[in-house]
Protein backbone atom coordinates (compact mmCIF):
# COMPACT_ATOMS: atom_id res chain seq x y z
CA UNK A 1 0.00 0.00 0.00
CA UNK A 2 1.34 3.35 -1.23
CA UNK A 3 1.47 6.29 1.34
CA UNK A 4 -0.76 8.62 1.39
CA UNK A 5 0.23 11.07 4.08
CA UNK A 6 3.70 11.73 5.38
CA UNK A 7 3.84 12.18 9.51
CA UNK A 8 5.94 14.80 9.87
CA UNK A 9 6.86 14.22 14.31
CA UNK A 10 9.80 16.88 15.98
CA UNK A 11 11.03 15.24 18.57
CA UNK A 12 12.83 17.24 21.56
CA UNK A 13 13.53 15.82 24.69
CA UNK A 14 9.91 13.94 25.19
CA UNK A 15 10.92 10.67 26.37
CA UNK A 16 8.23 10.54 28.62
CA UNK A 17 5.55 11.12 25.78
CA UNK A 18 6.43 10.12 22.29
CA UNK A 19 5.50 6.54 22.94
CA UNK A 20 2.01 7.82 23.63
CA UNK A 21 1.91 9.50 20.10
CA UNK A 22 3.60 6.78 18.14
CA UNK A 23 1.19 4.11 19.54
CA UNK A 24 -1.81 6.97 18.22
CA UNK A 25 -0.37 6.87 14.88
CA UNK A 26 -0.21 3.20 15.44
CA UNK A 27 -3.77 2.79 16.26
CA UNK A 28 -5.19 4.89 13.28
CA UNK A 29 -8.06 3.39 11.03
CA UNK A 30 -5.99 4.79 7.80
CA UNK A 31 -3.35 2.53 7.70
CA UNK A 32 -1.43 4.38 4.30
CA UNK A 33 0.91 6.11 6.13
CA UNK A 34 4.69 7.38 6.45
CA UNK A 35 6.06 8.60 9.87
CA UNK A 36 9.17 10.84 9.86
CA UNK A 37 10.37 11.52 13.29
CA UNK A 38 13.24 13.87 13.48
CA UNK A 39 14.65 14.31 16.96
CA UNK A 40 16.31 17.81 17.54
CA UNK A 41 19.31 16.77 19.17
CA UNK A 42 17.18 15.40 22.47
CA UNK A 43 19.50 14.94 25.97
CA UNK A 44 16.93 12.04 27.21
CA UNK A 45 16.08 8.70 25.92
CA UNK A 46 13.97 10.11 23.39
CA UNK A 47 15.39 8.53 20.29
CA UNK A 48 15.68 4.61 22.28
CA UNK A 49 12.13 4.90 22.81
CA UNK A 50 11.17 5.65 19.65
CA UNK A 51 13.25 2.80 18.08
CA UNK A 52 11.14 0.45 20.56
CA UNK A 53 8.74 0.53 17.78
CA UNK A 54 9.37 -2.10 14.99
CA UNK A 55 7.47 -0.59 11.49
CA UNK A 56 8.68 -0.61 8.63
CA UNK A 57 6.52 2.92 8.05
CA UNK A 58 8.61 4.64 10.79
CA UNK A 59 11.90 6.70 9.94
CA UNK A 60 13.41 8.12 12.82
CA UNK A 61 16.16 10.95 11.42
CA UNK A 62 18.70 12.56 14.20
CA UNK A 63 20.21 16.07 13.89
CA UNK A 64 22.10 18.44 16.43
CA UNK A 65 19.64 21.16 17.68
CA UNK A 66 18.14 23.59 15.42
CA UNK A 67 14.22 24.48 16.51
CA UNK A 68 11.19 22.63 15.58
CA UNK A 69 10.33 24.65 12.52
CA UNK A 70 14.11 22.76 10.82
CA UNK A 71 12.94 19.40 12.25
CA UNK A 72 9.80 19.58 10.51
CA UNK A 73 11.22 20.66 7.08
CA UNK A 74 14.07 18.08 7.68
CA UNK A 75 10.84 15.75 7.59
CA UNK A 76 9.19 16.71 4.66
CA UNK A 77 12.49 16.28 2.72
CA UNK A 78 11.80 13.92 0.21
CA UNK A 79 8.52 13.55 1.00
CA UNK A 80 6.05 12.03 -2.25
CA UNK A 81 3.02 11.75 -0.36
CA UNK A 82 -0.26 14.01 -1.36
CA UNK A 83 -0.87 14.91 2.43
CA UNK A 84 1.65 16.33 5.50
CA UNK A 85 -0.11 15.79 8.62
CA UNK A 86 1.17 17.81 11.77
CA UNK A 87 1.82 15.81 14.88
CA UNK A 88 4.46 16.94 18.17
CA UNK A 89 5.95 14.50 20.14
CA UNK A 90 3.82 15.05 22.89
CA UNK A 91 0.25 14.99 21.44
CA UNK A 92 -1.49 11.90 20.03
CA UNK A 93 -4.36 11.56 17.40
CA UNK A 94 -7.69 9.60 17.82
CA UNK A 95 -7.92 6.32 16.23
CA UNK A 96 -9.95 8.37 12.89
CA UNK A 97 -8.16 11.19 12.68
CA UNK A 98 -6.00 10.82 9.72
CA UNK A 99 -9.29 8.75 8.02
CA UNK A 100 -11.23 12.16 8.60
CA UNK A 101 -9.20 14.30 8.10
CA UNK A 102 -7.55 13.22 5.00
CA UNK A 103 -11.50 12.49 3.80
CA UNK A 104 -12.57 16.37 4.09
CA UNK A 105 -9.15 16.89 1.74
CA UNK A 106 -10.50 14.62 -0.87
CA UNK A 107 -13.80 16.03 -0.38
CA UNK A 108 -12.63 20.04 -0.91
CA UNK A 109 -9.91 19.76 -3.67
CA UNK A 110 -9.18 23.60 -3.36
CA UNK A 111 -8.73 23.51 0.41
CA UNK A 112 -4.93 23.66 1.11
CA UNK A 113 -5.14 22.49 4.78
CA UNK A 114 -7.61 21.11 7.10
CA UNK A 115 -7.24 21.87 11.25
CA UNK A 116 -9.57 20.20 14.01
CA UNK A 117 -10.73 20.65 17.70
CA UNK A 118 -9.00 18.40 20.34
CA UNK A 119 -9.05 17.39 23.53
CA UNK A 120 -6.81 18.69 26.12
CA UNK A 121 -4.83 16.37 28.40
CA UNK A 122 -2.15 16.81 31.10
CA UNK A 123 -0.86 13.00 31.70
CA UNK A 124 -3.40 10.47 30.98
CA UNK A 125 -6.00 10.93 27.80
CA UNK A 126 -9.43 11.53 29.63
CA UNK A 127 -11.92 13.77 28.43
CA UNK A 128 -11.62 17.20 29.99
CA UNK A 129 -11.91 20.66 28.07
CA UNK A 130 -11.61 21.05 24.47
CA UNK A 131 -9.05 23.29 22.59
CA UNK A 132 -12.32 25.31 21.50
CA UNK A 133 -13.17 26.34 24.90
CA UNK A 134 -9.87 27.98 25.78
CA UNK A 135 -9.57 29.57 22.25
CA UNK A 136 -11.74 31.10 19.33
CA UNK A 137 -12.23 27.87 16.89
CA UNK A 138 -15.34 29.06 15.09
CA UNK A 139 -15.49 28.70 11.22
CA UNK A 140 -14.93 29.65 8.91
CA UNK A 141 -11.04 30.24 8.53
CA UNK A 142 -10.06 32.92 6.82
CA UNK A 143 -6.91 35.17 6.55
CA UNK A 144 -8.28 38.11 8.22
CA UNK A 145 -9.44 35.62 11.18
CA UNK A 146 -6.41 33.82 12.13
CA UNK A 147 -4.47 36.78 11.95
CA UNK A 148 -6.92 38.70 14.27
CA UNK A 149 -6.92 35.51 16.55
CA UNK A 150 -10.87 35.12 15.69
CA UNK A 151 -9.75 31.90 15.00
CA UNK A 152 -6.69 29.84 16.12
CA UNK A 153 -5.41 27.01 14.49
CA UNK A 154 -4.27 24.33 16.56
CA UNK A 155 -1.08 22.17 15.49
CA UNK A 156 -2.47 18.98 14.17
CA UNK A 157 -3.05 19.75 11.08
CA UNK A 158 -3.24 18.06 7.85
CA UNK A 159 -2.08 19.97 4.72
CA UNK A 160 -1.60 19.54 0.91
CA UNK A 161 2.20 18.67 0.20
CA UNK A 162 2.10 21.04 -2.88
CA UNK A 163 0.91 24.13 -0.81
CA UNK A 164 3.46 23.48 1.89
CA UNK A 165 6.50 22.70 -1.07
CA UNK A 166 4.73 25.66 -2.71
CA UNK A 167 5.73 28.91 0.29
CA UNK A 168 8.49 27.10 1.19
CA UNK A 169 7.73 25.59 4.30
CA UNK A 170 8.43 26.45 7.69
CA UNK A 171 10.48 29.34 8.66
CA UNK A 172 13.76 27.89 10.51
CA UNK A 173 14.47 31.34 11.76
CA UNK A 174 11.56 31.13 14.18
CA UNK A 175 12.22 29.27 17.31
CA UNK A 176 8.63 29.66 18.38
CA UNK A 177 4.99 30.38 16.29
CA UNK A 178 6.42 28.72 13.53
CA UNK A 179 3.04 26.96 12.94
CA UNK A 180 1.23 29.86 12.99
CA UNK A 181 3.44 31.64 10.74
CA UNK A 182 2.89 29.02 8.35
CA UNK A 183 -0.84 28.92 8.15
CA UNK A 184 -0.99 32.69 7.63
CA UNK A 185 1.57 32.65 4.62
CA UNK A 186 -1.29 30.07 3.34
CA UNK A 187 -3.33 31.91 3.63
CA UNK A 188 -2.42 35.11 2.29
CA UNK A 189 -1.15 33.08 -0.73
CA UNK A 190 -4.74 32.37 -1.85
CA UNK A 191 -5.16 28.92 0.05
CA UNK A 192 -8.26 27.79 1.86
CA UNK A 193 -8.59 26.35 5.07
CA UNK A 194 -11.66 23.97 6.81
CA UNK A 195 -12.21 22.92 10.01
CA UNK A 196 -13.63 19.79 11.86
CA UNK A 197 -14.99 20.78 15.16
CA UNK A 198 -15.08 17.19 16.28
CA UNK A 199 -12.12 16.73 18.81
CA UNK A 200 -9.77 14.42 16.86
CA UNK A 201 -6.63 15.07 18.45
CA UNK A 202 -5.49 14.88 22.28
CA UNK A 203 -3.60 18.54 22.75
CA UNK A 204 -0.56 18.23 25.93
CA UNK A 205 -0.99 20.73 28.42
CA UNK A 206 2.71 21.07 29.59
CA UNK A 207 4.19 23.65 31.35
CA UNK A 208 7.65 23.21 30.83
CA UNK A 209 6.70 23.75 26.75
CA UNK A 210 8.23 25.92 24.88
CA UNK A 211 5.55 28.00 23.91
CA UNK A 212 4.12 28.34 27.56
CA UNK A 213 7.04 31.13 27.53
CA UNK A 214 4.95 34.28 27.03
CA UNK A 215 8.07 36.50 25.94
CA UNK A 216 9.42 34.31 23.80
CA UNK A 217 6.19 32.84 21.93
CA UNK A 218 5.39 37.35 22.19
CA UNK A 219 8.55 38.24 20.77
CA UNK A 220 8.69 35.38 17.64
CA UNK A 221 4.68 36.32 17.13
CA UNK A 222 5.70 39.48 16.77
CA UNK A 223 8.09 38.66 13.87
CA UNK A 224 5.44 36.54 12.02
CA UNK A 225 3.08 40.24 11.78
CA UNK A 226 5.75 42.08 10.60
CA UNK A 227 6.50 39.83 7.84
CA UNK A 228 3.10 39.74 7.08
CA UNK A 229 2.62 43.01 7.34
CA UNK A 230 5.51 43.69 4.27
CA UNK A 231 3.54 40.67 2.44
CA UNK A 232 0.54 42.68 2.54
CA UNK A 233 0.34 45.95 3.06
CA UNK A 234 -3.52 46.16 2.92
CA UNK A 235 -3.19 44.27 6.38
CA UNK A 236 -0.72 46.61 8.37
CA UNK A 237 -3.63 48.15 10.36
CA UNK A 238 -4.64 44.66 12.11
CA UNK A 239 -0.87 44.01 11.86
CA UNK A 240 0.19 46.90 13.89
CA UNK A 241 -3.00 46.47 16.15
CA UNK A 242 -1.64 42.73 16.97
CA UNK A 243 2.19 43.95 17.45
CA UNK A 244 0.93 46.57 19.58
CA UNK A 245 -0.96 43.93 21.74
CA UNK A 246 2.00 41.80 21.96
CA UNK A 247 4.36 44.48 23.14
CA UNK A 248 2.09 44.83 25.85
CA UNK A 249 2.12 41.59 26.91
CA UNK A 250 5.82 41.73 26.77
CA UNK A 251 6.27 44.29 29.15
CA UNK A 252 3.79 43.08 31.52
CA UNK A 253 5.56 39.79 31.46
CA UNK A 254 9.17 41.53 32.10
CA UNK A 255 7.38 43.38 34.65
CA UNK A 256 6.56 40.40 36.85
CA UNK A 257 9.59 38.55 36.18
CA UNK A 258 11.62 41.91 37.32
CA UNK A 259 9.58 41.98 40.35
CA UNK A 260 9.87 38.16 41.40
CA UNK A 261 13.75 38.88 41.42
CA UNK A 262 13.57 41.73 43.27
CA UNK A 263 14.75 43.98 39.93
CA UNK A 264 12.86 46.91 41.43
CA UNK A 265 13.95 49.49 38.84
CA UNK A 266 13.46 47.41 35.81
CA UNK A 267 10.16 46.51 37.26
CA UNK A 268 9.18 49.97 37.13
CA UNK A 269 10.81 50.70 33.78
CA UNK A 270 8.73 47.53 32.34
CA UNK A 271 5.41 48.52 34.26
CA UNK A 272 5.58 51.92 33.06
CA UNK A 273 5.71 50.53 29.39
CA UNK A 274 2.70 48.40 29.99
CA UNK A 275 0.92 51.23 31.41
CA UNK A 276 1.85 53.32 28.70
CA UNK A 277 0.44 50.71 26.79
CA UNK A 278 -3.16 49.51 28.45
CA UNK A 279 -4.49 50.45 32.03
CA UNK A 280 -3.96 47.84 34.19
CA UNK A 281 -5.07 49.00 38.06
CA UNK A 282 -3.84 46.25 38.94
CA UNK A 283 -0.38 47.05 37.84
CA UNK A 284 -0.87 50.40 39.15
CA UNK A 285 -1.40 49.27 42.70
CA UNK A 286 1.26 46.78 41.90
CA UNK A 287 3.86 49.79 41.33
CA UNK A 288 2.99 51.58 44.20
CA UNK A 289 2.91 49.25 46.56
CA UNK A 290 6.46 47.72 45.73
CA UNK A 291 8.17 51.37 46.35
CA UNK A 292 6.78 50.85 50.42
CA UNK A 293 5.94 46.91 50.54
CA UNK A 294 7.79 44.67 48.29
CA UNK A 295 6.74 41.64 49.42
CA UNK A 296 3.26 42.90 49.33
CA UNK A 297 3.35 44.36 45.95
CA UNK A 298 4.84 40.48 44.97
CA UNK A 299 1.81 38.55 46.04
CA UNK A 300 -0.39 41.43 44.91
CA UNK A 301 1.44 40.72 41.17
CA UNK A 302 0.78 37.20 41.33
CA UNK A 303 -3.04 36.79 43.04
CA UNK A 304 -5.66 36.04 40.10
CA UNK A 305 -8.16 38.26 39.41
């Protein structure tokens, strides 16, 4: 049986998960498959684990370090399948997900890539909240949307190898959003996009990922508006709208870290860019309080609400 989709799996350091989303690709109704995992240069058993699994339709590829957005293109390399489906190394699929989602492909010849709700999981896979509850996931997907966060795209997604071959693929100069970055330049380079709102993927909820850093996910977002915003210059208003947002967010999040290490005058310096930015009372109170009552102003920083 000829593949049909190529896997494309980074693999950083997640010994303690990519069994869990090689047995998922394992377990899938579509058997016509090719998985590529590439591991980044992983410090942990990663790669031994991986090899634990005897098919003849898994590659496993090893490089030094160079940021999930290389891995992934390392993957496609060579690649003659129709499809690319999306996976990380810490996420798994449901049994039908490539079966579905390769089926709306088939279905919508113009549509360049497909995206779907999912599931999210900390350890074990048991239903809990849906990606579609924490974020806008609303049809339909348009440019304008997913660059206005109206809608967000999550990561498993299953694409059309000629639109990916066709803008190049990923971006290996972005360490972080380099999935987002790619479905915008698909966007803005005529492709369509559709969505399954059934949950069809289980989504990791870790915090020691990569893109639970606010400043550095902030900072590379950043960098994927202001390329678009040279791409298409009849989007620089929502463009400059989002950057402005972001640098927001940055400060705020220097602000707290500043504080937490008792940086008092870089605390103020980033709280006064924040404020310059957005009122915040809380802030406010925050930046008062620390000049009299550091500890105070610390727990006031950190209580919800």
């Amino acid at each position: 049986m000829s593949a049909k989709t190529t896997i494309i799996m980074p693999a950083f350091d997640v010994g303690r998960y990519i069994g869990d989303a090689i047995e998922s690709v394992l377990a899938q109704t579509c058997g016509d498959w090719r998985l590529v995992i590439v591991d980044d240069g992983s410090t942990d058993d990663t790669v031994e684990i991986a090899r634990e699994f005897k098919d003849e339709r898994i590659t496993i590829v090893c490089q030094d370090n160079a940021g999930a957005a290389a891995a992934r293109n390392r993957a496609a390399t060579g690649a003659q399948t129709e499809f690319l489906s999306m996976l990380d190394a810490d996420d798994a699929w449901a049994p039908d997900y490539l079966e579905k989602m390769m089926g709306a492909l088939k279905a919508a010849p113009d549509t360049a890539f497909v995206a779907c709700d999912a599931q999210v999981f900390i350890n074990k896979k048991r239903p809990g909240n849906l990606c579609s509850e924490n974020v806008a996931m609303v049809p339909p997907v348009t440019l304008e949307r997913v660059a206005s966060r109206d809608f967000q795209v999550y990561t498993a997604v299953t694409m059309r190898r000629a639109w990916f071959e066709r803008i190049g693929g990923f971006d290996n100069d972005l360490r972080n959003a380099q999935d987002f970055d790619l479905w915008v330049r698909i966007l803005a380079a005529g492709g369509e996009a559709a969505f399954i709102s059934e949950p069809l993927a289980w989504y990791r909820d870790r915090d020691d990922s990569l893109s639970s850093n606010d400043v550095r996910l902030s900072r590379f977002t950043m960098r994927v508006y202001e390329k678009l915003r040279a791409a298409r210059p009849d989007m620089a208003a929502l463009c400059e709208q989002q950057i402005e947002k972001l640098r927001y967010t940055i400060a705020l999040e220097e602000a707290k870290t500043a504080l937490r290490i008792g940086q008092f005058r870089d605390f103020h310096a980033h709280a006064n860019d924040a404020l310059s930015r957005r009122p915040n009372r809380k802030l406010r109170a925050t930046k008062h309080l620390a000049r009299v009552a550091p500890p105070l102003a610390r727990l006031l920083m950190t209580a919800r609400g």
